[in-house]
Protein backbone atom coordinates (compact mmCIF):
# COMPACT_ATOMS: atom_id res chain seq x y z
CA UNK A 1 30.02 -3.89 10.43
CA UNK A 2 29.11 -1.17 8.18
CA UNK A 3 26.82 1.87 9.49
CA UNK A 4 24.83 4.13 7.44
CA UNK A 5 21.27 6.21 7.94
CA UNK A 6 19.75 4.15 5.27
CA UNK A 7 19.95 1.35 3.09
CA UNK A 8 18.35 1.21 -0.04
CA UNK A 9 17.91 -2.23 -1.96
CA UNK A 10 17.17 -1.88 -5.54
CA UNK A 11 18.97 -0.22 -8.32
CA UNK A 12 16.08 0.55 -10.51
CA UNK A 13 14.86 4.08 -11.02
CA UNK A 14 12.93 4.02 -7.66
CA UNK A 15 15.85 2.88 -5.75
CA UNK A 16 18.02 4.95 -7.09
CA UNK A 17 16.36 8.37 -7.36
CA UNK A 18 15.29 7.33 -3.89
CA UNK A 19 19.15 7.07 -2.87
CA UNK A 20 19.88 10.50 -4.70
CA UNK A 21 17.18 12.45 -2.85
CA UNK A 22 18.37 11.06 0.23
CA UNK A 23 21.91 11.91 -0.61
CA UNK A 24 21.24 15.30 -1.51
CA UNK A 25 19.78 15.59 1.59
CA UNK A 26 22.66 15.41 3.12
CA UNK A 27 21.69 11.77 4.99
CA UNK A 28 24.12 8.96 4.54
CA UNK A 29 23.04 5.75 1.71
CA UNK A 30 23.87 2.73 0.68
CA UNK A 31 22.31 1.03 -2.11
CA UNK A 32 22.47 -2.22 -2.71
CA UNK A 33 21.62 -4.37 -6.07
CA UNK A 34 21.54 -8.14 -6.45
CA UNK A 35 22.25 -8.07 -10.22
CA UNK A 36 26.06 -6.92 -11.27
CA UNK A 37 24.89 -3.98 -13.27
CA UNK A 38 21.48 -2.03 -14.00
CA UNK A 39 18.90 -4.10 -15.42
CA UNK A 40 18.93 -3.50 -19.17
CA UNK A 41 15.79 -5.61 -20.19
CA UNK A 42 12.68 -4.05 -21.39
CA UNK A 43 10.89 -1.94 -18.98
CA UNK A 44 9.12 1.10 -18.49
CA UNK A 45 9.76 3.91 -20.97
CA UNK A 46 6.64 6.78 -20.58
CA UNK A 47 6.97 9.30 -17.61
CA UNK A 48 4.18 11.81 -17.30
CA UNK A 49 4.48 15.55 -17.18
CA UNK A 50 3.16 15.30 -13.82
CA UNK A 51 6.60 13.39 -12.48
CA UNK A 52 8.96 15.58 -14.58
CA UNK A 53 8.92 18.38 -11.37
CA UNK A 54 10.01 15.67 -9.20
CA UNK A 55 12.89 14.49 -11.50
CA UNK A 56 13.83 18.06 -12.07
CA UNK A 57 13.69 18.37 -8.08
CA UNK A 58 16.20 16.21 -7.90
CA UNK A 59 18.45 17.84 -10.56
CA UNK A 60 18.67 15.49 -13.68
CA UNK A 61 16.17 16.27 -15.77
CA UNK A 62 18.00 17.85 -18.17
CA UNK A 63 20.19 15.27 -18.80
CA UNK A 64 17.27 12.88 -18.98
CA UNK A 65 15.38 14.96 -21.64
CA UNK A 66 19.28 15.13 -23.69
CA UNK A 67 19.09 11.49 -23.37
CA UNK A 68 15.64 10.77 -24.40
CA UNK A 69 12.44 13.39 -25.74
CA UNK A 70 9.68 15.30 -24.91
CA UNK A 71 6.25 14.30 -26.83
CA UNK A 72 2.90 15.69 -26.75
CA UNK A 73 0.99 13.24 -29.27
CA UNK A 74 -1.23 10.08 -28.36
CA UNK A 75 -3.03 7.86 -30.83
CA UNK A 76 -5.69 5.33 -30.20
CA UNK A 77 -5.66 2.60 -33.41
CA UNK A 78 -7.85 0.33 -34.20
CA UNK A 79 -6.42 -2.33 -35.79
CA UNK A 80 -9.94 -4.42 -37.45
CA UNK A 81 -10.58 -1.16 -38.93
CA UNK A 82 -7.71 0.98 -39.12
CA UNK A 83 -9.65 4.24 -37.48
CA UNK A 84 -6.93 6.57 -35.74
CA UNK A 85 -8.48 8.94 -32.59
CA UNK A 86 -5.25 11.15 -31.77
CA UNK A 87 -4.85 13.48 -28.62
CA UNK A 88 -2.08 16.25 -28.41
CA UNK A 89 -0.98 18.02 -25.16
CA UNK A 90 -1.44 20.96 -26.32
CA UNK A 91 -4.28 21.63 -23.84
CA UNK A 92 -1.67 21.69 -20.92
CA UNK A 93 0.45 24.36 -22.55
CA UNK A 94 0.70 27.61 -20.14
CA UNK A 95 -1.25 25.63 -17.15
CA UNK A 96 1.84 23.16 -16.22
CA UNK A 97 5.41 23.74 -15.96
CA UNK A 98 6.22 20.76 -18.45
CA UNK A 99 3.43 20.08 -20.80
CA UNK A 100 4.75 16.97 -22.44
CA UNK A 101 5.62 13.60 -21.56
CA UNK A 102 9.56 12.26 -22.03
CA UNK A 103 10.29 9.27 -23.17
CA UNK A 104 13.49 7.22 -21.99
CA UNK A 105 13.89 3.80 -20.93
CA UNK A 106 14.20 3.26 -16.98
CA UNK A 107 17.46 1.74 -17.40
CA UNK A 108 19.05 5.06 -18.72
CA UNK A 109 17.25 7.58 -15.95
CA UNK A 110 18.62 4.96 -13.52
CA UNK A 111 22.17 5.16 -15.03
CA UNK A 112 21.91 8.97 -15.10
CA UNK A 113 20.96 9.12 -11.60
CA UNK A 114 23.28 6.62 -10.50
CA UNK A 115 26.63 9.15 -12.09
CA UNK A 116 24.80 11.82 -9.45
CA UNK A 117 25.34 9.22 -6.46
CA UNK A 118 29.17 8.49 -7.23
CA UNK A 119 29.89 11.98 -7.73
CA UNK A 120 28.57 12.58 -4.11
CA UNK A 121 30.39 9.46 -2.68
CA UNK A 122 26.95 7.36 -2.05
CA UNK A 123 28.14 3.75 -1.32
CA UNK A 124 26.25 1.50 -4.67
CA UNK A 125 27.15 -2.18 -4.02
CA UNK A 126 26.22 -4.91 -7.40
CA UNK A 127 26.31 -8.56 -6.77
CA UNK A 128 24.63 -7.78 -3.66
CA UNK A 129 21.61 -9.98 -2.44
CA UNK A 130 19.99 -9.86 0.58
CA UNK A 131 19.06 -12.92 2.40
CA UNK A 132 18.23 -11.39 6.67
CA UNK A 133 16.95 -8.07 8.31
CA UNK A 134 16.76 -7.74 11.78
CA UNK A 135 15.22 -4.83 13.40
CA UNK A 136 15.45 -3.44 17.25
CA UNK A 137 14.89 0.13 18.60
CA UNK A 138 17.84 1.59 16.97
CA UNK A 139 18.28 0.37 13.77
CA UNK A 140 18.69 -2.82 10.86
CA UNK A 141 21.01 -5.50 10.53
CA UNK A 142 20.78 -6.12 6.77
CA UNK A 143 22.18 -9.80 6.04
CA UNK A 144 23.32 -10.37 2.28
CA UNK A 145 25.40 -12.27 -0.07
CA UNK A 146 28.20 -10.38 -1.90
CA UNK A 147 30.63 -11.63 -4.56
CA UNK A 148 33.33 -11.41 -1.54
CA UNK A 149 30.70 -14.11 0.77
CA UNK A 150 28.07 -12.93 3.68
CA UNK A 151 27.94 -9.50 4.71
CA UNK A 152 26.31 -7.55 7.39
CA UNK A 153 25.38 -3.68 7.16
CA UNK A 154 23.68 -1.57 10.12
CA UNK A 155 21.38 1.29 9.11
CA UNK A 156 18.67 3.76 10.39
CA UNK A 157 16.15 2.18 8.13
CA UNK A 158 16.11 0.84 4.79
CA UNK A 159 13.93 1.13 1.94
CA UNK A 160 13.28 -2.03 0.14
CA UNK A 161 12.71 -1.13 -3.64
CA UNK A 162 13.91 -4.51 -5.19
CA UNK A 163 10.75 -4.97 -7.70
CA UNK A 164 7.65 -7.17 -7.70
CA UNK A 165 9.76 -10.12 -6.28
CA UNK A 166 10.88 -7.66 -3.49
CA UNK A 167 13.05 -9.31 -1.46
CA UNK A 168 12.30 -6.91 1.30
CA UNK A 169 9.13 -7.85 1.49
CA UNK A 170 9.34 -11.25 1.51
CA UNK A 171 11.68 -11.03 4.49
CA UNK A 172 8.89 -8.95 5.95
CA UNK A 173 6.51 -11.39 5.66
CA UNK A 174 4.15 -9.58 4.03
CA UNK A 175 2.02 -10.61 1.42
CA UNK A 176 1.24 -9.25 -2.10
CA UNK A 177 -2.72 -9.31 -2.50
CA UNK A 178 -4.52 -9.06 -5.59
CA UNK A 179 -4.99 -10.77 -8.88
CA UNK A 180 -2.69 -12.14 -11.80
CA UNK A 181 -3.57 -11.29 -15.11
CA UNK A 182 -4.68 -14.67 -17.29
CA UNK A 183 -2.19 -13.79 -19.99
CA UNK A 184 1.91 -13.57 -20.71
CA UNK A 185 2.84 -9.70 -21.46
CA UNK A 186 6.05 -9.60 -24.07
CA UNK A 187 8.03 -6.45 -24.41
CA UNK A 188 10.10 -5.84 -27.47
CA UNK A 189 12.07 -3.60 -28.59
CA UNK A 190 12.65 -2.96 -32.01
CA UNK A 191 13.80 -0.84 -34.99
CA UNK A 192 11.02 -0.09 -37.10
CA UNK A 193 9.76 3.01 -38.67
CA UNK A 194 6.33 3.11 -37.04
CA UNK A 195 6.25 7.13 -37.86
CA UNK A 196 6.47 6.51 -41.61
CA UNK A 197 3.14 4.66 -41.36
CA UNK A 198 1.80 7.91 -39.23
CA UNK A 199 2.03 6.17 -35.44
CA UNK A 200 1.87 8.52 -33.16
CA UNK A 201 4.79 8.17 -30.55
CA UNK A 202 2.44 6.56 -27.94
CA UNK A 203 0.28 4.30 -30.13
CA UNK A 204 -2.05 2.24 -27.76
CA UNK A 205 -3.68 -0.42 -29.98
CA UNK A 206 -6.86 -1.83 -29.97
CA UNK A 207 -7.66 -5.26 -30.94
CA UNK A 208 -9.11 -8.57 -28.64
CA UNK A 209 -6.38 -10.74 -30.47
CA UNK A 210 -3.44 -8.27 -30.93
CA UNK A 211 -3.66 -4.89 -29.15
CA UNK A 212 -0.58 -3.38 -28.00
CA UNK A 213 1.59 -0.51 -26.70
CA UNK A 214 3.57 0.71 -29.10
CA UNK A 215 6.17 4.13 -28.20
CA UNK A 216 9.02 5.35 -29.81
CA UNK A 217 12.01 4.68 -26.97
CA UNK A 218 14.84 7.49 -28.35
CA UNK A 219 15.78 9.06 -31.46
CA UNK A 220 18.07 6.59 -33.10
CA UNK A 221 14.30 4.31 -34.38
CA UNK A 222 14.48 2.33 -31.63
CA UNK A 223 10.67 1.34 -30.59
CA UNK A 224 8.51 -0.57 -28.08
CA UNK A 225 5.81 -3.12 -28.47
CA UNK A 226 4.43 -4.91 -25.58
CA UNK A 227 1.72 -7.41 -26.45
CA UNK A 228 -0.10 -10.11 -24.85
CA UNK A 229 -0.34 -14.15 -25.46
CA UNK A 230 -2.32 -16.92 -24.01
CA UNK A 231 -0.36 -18.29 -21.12
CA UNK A 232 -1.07 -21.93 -22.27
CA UNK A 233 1.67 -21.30 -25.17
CA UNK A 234 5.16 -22.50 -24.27
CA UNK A 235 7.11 -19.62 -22.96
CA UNK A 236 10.38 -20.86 -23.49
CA UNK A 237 9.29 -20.92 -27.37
CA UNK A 238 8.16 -16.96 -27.18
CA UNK A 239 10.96 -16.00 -29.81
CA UNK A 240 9.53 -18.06 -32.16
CA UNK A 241 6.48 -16.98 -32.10
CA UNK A 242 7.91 -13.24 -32.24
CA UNK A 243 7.77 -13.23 -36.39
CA UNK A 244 4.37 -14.44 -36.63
CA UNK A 245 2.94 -11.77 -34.13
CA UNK A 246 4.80 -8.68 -36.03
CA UNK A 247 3.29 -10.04 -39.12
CA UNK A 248 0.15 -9.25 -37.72
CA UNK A 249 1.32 -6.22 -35.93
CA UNK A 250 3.36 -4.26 -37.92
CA UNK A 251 1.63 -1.80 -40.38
CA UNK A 252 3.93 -2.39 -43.13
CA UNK A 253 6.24 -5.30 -44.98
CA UNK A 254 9.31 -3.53 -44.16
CA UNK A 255 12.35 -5.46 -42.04
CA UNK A 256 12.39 -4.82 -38.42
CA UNK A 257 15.25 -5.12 -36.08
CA UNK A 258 14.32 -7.23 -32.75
CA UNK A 259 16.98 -6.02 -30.61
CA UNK A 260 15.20 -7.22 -26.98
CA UNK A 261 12.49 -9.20 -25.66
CA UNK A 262 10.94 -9.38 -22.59
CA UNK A 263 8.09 -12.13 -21.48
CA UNK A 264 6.38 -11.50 -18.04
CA UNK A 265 3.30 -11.98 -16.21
CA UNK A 266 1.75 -8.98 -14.88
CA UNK A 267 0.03 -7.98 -11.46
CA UNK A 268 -2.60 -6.08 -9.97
CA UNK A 269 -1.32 -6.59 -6.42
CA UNK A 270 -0.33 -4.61 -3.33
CA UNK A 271 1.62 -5.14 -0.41
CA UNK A 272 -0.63 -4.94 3.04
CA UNK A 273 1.76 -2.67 4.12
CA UNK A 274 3.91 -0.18 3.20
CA UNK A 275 6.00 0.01 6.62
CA UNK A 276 7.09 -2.54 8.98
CA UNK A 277 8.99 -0.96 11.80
CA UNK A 278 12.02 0.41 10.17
CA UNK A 279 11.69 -0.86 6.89
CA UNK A 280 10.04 0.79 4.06
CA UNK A 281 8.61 -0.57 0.77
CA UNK A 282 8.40 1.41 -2.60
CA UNK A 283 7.63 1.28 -6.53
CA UNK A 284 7.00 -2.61 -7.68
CA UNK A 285 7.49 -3.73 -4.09
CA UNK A 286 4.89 -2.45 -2.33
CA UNK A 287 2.69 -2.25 -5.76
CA UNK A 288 2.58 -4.04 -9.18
CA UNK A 289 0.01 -3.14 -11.62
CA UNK A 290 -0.34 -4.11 -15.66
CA UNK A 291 1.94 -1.24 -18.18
CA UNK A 292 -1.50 0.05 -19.57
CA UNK A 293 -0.97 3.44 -19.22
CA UNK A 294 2.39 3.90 -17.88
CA UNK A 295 0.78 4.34 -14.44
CA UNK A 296 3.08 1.75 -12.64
CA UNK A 297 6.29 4.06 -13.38
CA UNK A 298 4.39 6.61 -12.28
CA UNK A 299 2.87 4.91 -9.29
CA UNK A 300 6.58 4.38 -8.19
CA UNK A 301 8.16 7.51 -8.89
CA UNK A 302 5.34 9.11 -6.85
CA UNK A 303 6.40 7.10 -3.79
CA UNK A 304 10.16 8.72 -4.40
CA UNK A 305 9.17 12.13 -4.03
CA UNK A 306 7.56 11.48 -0.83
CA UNK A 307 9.18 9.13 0.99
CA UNK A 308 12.94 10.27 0.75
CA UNK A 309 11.51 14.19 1.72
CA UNK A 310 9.92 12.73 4.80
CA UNK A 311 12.58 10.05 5.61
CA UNK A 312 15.21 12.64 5.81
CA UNK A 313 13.38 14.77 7.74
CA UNK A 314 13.31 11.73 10.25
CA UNK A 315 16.46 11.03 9.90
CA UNK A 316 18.00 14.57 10.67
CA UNK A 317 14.88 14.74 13.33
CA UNK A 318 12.54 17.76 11.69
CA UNK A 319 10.05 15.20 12.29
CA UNK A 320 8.39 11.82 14.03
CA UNK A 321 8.57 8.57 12.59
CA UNK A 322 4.66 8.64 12.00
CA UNK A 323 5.17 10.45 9.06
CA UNK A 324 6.41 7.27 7.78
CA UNK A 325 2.76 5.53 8.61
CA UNK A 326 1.26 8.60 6.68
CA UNK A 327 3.41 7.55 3.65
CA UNK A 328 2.78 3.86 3.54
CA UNK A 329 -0.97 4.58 4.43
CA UNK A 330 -1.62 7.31 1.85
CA UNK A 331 0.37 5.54 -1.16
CA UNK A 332 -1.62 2.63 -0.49
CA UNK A 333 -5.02 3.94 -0.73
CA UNK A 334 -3.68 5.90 -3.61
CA UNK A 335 -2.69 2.77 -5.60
CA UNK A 336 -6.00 0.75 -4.31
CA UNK A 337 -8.24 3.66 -5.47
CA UNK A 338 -6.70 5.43 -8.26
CA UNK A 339 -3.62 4.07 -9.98
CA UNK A 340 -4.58 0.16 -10.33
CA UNK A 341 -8.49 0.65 -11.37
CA UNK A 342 -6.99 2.93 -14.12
CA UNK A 343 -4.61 0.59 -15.03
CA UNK A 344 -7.24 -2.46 -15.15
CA UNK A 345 -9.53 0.07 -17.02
CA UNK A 346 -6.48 0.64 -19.49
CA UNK A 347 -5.59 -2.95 -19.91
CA UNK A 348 -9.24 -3.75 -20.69
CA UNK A 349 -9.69 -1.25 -23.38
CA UNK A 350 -6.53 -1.89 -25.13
CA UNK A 351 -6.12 -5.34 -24.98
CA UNK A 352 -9.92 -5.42 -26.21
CA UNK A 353 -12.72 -7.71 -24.93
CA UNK A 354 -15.12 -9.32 -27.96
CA UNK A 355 -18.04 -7.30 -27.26
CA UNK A 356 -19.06 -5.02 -30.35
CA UNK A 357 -21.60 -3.28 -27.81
CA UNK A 358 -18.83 -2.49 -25.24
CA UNK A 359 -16.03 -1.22 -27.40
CA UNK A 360 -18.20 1.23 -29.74
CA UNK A 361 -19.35 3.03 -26.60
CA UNK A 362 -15.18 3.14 -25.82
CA UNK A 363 -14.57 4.36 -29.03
CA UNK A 364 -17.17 7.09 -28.85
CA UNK A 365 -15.58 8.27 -25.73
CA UNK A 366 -12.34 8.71 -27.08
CA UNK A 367 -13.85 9.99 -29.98
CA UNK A 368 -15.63 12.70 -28.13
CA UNK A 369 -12.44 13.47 -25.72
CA UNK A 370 -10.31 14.18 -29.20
CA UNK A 371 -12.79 16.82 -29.83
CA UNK A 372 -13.68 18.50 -26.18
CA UNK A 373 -10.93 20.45 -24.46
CA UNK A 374 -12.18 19.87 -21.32
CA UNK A 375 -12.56 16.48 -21.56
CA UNK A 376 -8.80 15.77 -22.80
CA UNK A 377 -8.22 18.71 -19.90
CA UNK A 378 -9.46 16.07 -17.73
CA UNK A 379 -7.98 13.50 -19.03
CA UNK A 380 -4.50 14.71 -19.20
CA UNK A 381 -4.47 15.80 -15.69
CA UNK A 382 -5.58 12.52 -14.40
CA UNK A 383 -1.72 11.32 -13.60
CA UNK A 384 -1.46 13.95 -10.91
CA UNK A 385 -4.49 12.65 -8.74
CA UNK A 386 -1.37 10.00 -8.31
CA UNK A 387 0.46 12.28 -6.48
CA UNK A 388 0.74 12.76 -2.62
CA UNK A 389 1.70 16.75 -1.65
CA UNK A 390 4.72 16.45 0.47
CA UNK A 391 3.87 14.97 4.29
CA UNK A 392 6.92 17.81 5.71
CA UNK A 393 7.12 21.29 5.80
CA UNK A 394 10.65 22.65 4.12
């Protein structure tokens, strides 16, 4: 049987960067993955300046910048009428250490950080799914299927970051409360020169029928477009349907590329705990919230920072376990008060309700917040209420 401080279940960015921090803390990780490689499909692409320190904290930033870009430049379109509100971050220059957002698909940060965990020997096992964890006084027995039959591994703790159909916590026996939103999300990806038609990079659209998220992924014109569909339309036939809703979409007649595509349905949920004993939940485990935003990502990578700082301090006994309860308590309340209302609120003004009356007094805020420094100040610096200051002493 294999022994290790922690296991870590998940190979998405929160598992991973989770499993680097650890590392680099000098604690022994395994991470486990039940897919064979990284998950390429279409998923989160925005981090906020305010998560940049962490990744740079954990020394890849650079290379995640040289893979992807920095952007400063927001636009609010709306599509009945073709009026463009656009933000810069230009108000954060010489008050934060990164004033910009980067833009890179999960997939590749994950991939970057994953090169950082061979290089230091961290055990990263694909193919792997676990199916039992049993917990005493000393440690887990993780239970899981590999491509060479059942397997057992003994850890410390592990830290259960294996997505909104966590795994973990369905072992756990804990369950995910809140709502499902009435409506199919698809995420594209596509080639399409949205900047020749003057989109800004992050282009949130707003329309009742056809509003949508719309952000340049890299430099070689590859773009995402998430939009949303009633649920009562086949989603098997989704491609299909794909031409129809770019015709609509797209601000000019030129020929896209579809390259991916992504249907999903989308959460507002929470796990009713973070901990159980020695297991730990993080990023679309213990949360799920709507991509409105980009607060999920951010949500998750917020948990990271934390929770490997204080779990190696555990582990190498600079502190008690309870700092573990102050984690799961404190990113719960976090997500419950701050992250998932704004991501509702996002999903609401974007993906735009009827109402004349409603969304003229939206646009007149956004309006106003182009044109009031403090305002977009505000605004800006909202992704770091997100944030929970380190629970350890260094």
């Amino acid at each position: 049987m294999n022994q290790t401080d922690v296991v870590v279940v998940g190979a998405g960015p929160v598992g991973v960067l989770n499993a680097l921090g650890l590392a680099r803390a000098g604690v022994s990780v395994t991470l486990l993955e039940s897919e064979p490689a990284i998950v390429q499909s279409p998923r989160a692409v925005v981090y906020h300046w305010s998560v940049l320190e962490g990744i740079e904290r954990l020394g890849i930033l650079d290379e995640a910048v040289r893979a992807g870009f920095t952007k400063g430049d927001y636009t609010y379109l709306v599509l009945a009428t073709g009026e463009r509100i656009n933000f810069t971050m230009d108000v954060l220059e010489g008050r934060v250490r990164h004033p910009h957002n980067l833009h890179l698909g999960q997939h590749r940060l994950a991939e970057i950080a994953l090169e950082h965990l061979h290089r230091l020997g961290v055990t990263v096992r694909f193919g792997t799914r676990v199916t039992g964890l049993a917990q005493d006084d000393d440690g887990v027995t993780v239970s899981a299927e590999t491509p060479d039959g059942p397997a057992e591994l003994r850890a410390g703790w592990v830290i259960g970051a294996d997505g909104a159909r966590s795994a973990v916590r369905g072992l756990l026996g804990l369950d995910f409360e809140g709502t499902t939103w009435p409506e199919r999300f698809v995420a594209t990806n596509i080639r399409y020169d949205f900047e020749a038609h003057g989109y800004g990079r992050s282009t949130l659209q707003i329309d009742a029928r056809d509003g949508a998220i719309i952000a340049k992924i890299d430099e070689t014109g590859l773009w995402r477009c998430t939009y949303c569909e009633p649920l009562d339309l086949p989603e098997d036939k989704v491609l299909e349907r794909i031409p129809a809703v770019f015709d609509r979409i797209l601000p000019g007649t030129e020929e896209y590329e579809l390259v991916q595509y992504s249907p999903y349905r989308m959460h507002q949920r929470a796990a009713t705990r973070f901990r159980a004993g020695r297991v730990l939940l993080a990023g679309d485990a213990a949360h799920a919230t709507n991509p409105a935003g980009g607060l999920g990502l951010t949500s998750g990578l917020f948990d990271t920072f934390v929770l490997y700082d204080a779990l190696a301090a555990v582990v190498h006994g600079r502190a008690g376990d309870d700092v573990l309860d102050r984690y799961a308590e404190e990113r719960r309340r976090v997500f419950l008060d701050i992250a998932s209302p704004a991501a509702g609120e996002n999903k609401r003004l974007i993906y735009h309700s009827a109402d004349p009356a409603r969304l003229a007094q939206d646009l007149d805020r956004l309006r106003r917040m182009a044109k009031d420094e403090q305002l977009l100040l505000e605004r800006f610096r909202f992704s770091k209420r997100i944030e929970t200051p380190a629970l350890v002493r260094s």
